[in-house]
C-alpha atoms as a PDB file:
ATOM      1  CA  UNK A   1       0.000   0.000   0.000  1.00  0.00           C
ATOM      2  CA  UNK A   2       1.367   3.391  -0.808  1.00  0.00           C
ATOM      3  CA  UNK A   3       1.597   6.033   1.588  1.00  0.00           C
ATOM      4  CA  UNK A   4       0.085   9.088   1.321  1.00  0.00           C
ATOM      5  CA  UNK A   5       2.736  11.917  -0.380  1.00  0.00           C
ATOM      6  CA  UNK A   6       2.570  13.714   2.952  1.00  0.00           C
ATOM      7  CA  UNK A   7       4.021  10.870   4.783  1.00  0.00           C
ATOM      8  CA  UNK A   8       6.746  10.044   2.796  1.00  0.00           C
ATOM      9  CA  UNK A   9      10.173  10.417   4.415  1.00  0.00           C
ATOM     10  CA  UNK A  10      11.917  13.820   3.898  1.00  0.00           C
ATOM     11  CA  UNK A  11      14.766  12.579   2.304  1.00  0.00           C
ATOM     12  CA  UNK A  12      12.123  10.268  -0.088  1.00  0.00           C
ATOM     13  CA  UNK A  13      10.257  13.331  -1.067  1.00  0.00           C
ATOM     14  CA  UNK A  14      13.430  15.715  -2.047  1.00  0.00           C
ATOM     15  CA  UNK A  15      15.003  13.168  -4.092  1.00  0.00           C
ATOM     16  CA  UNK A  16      11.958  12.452  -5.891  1.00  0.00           C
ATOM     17  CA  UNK A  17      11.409  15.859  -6.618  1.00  0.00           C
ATOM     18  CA  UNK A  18      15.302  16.190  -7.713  1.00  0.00           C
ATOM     19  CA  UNK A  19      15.933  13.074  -9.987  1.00  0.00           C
ATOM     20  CA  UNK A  20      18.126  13.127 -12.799  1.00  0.00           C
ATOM     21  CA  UNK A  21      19.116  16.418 -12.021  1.00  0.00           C
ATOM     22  CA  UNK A  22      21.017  15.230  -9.397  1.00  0.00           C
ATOM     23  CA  UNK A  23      22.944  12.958 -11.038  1.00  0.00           C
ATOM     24  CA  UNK A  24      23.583  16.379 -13.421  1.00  0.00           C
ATOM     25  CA  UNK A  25      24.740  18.202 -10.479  1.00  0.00           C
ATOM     26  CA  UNK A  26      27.075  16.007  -8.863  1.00  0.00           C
ATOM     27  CA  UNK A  27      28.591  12.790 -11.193  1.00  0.00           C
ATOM     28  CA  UNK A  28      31.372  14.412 -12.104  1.00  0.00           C
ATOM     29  CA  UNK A  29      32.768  15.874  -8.603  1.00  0.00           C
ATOM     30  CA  UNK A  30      36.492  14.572  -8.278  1.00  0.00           C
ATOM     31  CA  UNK A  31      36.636  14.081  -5.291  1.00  0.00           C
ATOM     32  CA  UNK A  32      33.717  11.755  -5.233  1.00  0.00           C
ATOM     33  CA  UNK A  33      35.282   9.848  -8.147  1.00  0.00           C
ATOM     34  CA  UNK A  34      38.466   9.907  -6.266  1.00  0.00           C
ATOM     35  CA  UNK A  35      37.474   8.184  -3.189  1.00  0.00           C
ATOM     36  CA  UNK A  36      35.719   5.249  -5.589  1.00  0.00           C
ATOM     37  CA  UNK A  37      39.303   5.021  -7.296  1.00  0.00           C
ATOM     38  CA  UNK A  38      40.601   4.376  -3.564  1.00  0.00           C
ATOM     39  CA  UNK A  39      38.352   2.061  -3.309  1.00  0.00           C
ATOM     40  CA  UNK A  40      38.073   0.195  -5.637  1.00  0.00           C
ATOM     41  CA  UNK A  41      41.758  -0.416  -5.618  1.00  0.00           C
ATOM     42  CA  UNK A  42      41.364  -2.264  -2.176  1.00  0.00           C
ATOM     43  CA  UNK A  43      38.605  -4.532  -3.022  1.00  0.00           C
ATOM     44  CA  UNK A  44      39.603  -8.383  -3.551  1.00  0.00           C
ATOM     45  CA  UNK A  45      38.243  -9.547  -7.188  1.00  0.00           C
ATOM     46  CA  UNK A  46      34.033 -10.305  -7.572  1.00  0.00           C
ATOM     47  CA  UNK A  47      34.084  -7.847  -3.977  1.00  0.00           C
ATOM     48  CA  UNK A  48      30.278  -7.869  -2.244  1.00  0.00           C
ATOM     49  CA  UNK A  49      29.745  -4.108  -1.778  1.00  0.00           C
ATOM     50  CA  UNK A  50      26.510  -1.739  -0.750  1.00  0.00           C
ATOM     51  CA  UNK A  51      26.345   1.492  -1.851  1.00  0.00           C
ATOM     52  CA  UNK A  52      24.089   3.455   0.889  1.00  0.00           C
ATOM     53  CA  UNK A  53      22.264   6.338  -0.721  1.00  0.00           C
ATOM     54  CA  UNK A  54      22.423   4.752  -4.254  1.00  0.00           C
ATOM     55  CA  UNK A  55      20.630   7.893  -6.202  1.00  0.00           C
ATOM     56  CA  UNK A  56      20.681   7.505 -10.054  1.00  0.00           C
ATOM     57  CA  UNK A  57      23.326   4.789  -9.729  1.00  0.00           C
ATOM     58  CA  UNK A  58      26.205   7.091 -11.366  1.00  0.00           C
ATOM     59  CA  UNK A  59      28.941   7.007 -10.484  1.00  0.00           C
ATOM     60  CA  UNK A  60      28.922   5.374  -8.013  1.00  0.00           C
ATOM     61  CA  UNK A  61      26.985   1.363  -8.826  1.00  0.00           C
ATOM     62  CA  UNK A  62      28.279   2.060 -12.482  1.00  0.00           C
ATOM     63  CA  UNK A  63      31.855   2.411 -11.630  1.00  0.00           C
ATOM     64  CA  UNK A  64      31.645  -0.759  -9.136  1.00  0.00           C
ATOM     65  CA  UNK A  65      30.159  -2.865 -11.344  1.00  0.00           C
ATOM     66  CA  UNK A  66      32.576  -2.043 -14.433  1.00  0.00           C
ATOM     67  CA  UNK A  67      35.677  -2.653 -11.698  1.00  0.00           C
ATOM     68  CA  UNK A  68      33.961  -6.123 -11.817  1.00  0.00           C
ATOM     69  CA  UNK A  69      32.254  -6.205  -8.458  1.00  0.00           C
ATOM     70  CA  UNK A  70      28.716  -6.873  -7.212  1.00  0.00           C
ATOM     71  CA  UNK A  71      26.677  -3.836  -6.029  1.00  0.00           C
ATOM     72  CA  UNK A  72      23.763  -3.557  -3.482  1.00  0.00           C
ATOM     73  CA  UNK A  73      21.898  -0.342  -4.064  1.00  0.00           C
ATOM     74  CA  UNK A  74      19.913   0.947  -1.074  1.00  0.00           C
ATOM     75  CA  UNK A  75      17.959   4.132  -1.390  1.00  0.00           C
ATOM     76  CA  UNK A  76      15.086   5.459  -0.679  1.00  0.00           C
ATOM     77  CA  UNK A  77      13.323   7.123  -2.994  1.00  0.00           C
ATOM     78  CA  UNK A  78      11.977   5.463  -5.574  1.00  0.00           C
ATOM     79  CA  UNK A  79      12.387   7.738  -8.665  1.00  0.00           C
ATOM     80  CA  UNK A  80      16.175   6.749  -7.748  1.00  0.00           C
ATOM     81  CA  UNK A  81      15.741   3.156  -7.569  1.00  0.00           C
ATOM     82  CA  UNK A  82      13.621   3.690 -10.948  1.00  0.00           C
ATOM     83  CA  UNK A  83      16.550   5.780 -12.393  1.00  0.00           C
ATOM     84  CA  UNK A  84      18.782   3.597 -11.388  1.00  0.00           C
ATOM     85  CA  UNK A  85      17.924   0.435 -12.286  1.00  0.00           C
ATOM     86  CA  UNK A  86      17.601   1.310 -15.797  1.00  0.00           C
ATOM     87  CA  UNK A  87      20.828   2.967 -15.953  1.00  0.00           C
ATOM     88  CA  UNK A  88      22.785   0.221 -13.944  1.00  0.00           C
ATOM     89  CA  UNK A  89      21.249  -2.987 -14.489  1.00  0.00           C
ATOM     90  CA  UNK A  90      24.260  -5.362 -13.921  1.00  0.00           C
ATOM     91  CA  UNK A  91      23.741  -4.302  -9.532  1.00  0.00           C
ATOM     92  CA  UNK A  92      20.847  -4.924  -7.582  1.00  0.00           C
ATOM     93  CA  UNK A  93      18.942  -1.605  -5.998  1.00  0.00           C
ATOM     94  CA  UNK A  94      16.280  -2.097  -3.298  1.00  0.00           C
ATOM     95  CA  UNK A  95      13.972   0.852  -2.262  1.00  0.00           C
ATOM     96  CA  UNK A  96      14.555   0.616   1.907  1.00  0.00           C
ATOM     97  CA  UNK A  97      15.351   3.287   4.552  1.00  0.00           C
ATOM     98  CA  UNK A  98      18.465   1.607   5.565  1.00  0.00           C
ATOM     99  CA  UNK A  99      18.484   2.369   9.174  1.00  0.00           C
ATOM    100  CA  UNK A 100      15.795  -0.459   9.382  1.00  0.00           C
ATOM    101  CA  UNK A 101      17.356  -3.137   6.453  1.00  0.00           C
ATOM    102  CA  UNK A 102      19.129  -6.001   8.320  1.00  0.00           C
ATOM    103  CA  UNK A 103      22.862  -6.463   7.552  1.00  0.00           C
ATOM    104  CA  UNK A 104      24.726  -9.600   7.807  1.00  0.00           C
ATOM    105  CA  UNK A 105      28.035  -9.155   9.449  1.00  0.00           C
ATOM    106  CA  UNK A 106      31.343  -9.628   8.029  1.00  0.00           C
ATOM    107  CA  UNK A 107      29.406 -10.063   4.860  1.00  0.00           C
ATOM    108  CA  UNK A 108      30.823  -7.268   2.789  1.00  0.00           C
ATOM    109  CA  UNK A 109      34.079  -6.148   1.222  1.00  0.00           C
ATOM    110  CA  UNK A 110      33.645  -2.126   0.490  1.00  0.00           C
ATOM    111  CA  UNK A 111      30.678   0.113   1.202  1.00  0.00           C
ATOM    112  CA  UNK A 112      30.088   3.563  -0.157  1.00  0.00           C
ATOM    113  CA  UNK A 113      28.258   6.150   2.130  1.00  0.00           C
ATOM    114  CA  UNK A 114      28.349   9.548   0.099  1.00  0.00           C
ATOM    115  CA  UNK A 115      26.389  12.585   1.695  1.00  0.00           C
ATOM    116  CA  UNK A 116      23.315  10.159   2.717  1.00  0.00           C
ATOM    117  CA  UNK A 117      23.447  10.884   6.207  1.00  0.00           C
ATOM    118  CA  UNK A 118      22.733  14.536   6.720  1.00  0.00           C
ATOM    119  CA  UNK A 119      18.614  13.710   7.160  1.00  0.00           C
ATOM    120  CA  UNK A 120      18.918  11.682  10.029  1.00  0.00           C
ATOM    121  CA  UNK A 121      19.914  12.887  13.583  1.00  0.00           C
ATOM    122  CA  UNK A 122      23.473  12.700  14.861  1.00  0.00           C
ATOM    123  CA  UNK A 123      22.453   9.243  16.963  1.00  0.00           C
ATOM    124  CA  UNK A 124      21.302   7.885  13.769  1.00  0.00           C
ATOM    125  CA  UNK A 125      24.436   8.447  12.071  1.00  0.00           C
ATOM    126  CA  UNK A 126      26.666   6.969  14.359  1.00  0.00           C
ATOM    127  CA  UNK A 127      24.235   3.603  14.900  1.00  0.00           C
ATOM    128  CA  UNK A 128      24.708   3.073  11.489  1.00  0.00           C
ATOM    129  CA  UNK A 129      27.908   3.830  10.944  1.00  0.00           C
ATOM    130  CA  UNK A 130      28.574   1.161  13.476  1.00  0.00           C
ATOM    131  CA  UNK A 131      25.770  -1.672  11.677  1.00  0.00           C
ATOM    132  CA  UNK A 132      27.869  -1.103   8.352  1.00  0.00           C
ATOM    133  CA  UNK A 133      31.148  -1.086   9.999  1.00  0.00           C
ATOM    134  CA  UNK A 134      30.174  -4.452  11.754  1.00  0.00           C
ATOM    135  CA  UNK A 135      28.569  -5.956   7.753  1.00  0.00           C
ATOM    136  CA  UNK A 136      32.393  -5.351   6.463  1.00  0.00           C
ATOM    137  CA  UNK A 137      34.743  -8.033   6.809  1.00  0.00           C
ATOM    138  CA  UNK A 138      37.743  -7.372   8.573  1.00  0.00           C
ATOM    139  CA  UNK A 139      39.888  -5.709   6.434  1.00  0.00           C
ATOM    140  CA  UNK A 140      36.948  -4.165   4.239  1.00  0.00           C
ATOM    141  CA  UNK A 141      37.167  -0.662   3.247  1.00  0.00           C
ATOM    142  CA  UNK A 142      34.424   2.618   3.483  1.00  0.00           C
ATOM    143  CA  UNK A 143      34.283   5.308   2.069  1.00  0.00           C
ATOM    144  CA  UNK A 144      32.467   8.041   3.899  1.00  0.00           C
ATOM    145  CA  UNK A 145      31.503  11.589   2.983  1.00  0.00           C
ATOM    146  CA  UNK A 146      29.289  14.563   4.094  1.00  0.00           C
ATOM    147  CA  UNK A 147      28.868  18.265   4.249  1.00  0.00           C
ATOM    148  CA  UNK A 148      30.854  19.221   7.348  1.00  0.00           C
ATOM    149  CA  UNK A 149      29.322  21.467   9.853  1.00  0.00           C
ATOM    150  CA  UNK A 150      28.544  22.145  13.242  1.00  0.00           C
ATOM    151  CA  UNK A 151      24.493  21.230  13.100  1.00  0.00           C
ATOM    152  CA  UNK A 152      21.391  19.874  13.988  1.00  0.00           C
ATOM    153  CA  UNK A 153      18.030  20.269  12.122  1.00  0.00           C
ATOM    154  CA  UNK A 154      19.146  23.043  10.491  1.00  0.00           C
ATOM    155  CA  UNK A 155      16.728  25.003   7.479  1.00  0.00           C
ATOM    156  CA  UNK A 156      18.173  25.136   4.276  1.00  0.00           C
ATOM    157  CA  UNK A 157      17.739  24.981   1.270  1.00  0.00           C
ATOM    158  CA  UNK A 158      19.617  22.226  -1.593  1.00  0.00           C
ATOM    159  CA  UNK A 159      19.094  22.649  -5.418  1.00  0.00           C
ATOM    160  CA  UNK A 160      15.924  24.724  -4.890  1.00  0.00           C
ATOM    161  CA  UNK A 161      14.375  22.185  -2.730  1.00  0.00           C
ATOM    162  CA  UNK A 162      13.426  22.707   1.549  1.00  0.00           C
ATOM    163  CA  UNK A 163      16.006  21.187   3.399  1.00  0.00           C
ATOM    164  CA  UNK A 164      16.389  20.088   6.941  1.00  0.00           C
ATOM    165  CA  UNK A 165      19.832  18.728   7.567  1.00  0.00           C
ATOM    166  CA  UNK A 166      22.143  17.477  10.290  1.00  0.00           C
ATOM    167  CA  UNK A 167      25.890  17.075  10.530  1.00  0.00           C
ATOM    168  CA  UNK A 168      29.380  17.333  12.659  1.00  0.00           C
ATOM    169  CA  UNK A 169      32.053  19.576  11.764  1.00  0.00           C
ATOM    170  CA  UNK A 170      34.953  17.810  10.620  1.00  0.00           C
ATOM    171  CA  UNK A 171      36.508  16.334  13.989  1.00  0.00           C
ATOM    172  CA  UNK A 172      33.259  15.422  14.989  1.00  0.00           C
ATOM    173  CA  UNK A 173      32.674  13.441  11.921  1.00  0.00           C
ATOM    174  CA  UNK A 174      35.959  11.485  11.798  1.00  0.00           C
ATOM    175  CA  UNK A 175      35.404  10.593  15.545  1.00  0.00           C
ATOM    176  CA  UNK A 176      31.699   9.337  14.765  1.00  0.00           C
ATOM    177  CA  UNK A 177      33.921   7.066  12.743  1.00  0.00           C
ATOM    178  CA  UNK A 178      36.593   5.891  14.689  1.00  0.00           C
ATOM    179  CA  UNK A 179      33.920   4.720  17.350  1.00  0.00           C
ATOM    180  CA  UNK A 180      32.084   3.362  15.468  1.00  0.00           C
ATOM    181  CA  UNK A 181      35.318   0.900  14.385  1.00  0.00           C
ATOM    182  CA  UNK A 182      36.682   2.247  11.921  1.00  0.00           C
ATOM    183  CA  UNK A 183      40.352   3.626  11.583  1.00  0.00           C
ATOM    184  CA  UNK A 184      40.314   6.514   9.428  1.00  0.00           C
ATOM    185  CA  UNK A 185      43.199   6.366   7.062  1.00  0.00           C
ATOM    186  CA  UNK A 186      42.937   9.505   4.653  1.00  0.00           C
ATOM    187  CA  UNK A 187      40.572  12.262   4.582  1.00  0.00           C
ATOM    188  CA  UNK A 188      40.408  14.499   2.299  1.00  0.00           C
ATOM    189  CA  UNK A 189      38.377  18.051   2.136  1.00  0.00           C
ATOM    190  CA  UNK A 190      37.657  20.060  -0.487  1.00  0.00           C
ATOM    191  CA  UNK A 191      34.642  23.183  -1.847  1.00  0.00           C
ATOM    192  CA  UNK A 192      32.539  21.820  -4.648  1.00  0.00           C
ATOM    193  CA  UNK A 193      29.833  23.717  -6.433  1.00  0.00           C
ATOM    194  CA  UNK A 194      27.617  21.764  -8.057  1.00  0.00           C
ATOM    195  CA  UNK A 195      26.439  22.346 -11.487  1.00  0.00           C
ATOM    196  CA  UNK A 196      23.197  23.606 -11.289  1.00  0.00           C
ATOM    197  CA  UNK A 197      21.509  27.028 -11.603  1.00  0.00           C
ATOM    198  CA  UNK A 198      20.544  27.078  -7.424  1.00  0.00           C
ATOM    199  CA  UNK A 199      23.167  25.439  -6.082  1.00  0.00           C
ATOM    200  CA  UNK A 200      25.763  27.056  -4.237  1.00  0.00           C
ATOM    201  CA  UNK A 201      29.582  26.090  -3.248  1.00  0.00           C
ATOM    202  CA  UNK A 202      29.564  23.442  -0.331  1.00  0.00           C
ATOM    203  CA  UNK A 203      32.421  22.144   1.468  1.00  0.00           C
ATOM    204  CA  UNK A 204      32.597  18.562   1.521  1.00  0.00           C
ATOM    205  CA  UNK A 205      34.730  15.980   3.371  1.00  0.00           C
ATOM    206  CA  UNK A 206      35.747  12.582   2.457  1.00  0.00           C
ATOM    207  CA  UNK A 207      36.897   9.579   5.122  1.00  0.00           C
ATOM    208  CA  UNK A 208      38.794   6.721   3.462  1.00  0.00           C
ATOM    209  CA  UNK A 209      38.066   4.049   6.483  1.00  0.00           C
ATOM    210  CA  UNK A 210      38.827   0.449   6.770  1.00  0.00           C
ATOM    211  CA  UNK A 211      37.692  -2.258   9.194  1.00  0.00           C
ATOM    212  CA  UNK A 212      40.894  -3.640  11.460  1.00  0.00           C
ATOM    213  CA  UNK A 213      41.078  -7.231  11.702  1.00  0.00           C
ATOM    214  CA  UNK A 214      40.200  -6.828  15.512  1.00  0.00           C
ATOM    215  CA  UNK A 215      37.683  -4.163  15.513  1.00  0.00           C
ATOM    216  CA  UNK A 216      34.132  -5.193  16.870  1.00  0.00           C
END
């Protein structure tokens, strides 16, 4: 049965309303294709990876899958599942809020996490930033970005759409990841405007993480 449009999730309803435009806006940031370069030259060959946040499915489940690897796409909108099945349909994309999708642990090599936190609270963040740090293997690899800043429900507004976003400043957001298991072993930070007539320049901030052997 499908909900009513007034009680779909935030994050649902704004990437609905962006689409393809998104995928417009951001595919080509470097530093986003950077840290899937990083990673994919750590995964083992045929790698099990989950891409949280899968949008359009480029670049992200497109660059995965033509490095070889299997790709679970979570996301939760479903004009992005739509888009990108069609687009990518060597992975597999499931329309699911992950905070309540079970994961197996130690059953994945890499996960991607790019900028699909900032609609959930700070405590939401870091519980699941522990659940996908416990699905890697031991030695898997994450790769982990946001918007940096100091805040919590804030108003904004992204691409012309209503906004209400939440985030840590940049200590804050590596430490969410080192307790949450992960050692942090490059970040990298950067200003990226995206290209579209009402977006503005953000900072963003990239963690390449991995999963020690003994971290539980």
């Amino acid at each position: 049965m499908m909900r009513h449009e007034d009680q779909r999730p935030p994050a649902a309803v704004l990437f609905d309303a962006l689409g393809p435009d998104y995928e417009k806006a951001f595919a080509h940031a470097p530093a986003h294709l950077a840290a899937l370069e990083w990673l994919i030259e750590r995964l083992p060959p045929a790698a099990r990876t989950l891409d949280v946040g899968s949008g359009t499915g480029r670049p992200t489940a497109s660059a995965l899958v033509a490095a070889g690897h299997s790709v679970l796409g979570v996301d939760i909108s479903p004009v992005m599942v739509e888009l990108a099945t069609r687009q990518v349909p060597e992975a597999e994309f499931r329309r699911a809020d992950i905070r309540d999708l079970p994961l197996e642990p130690d059953s994945l090599d890499g996960v991607c996490v790019f900028f699909s936190l900032l609609q959930m609270t700070r405590a939401e963040q870091s519980a699941l930033t522990r659940r996908l740090t416990l699905a890697l293997k031991p030695g898997g690899h994450l790769v982990l970005a946001t918007v940096p800043a100091d805040v919590e429900g804030a108003d904004v507004v992204f691409m012309g759409q209503p906004v209400r976003a939440t985030s840590f400043a940049e200590e804050g957001f590596t430490a969410m990841a080192q307790a949450a298991g992960l050692t942090v072993l490059t970040h990298h930070s950067n200003v990226f405007t995206p290209n579209h007539p009402d977006a503005a320049p953000e900072p963003h901030l990239f963690l390449h993480c991995r999963r020690d052997e003994t971290g539980r």
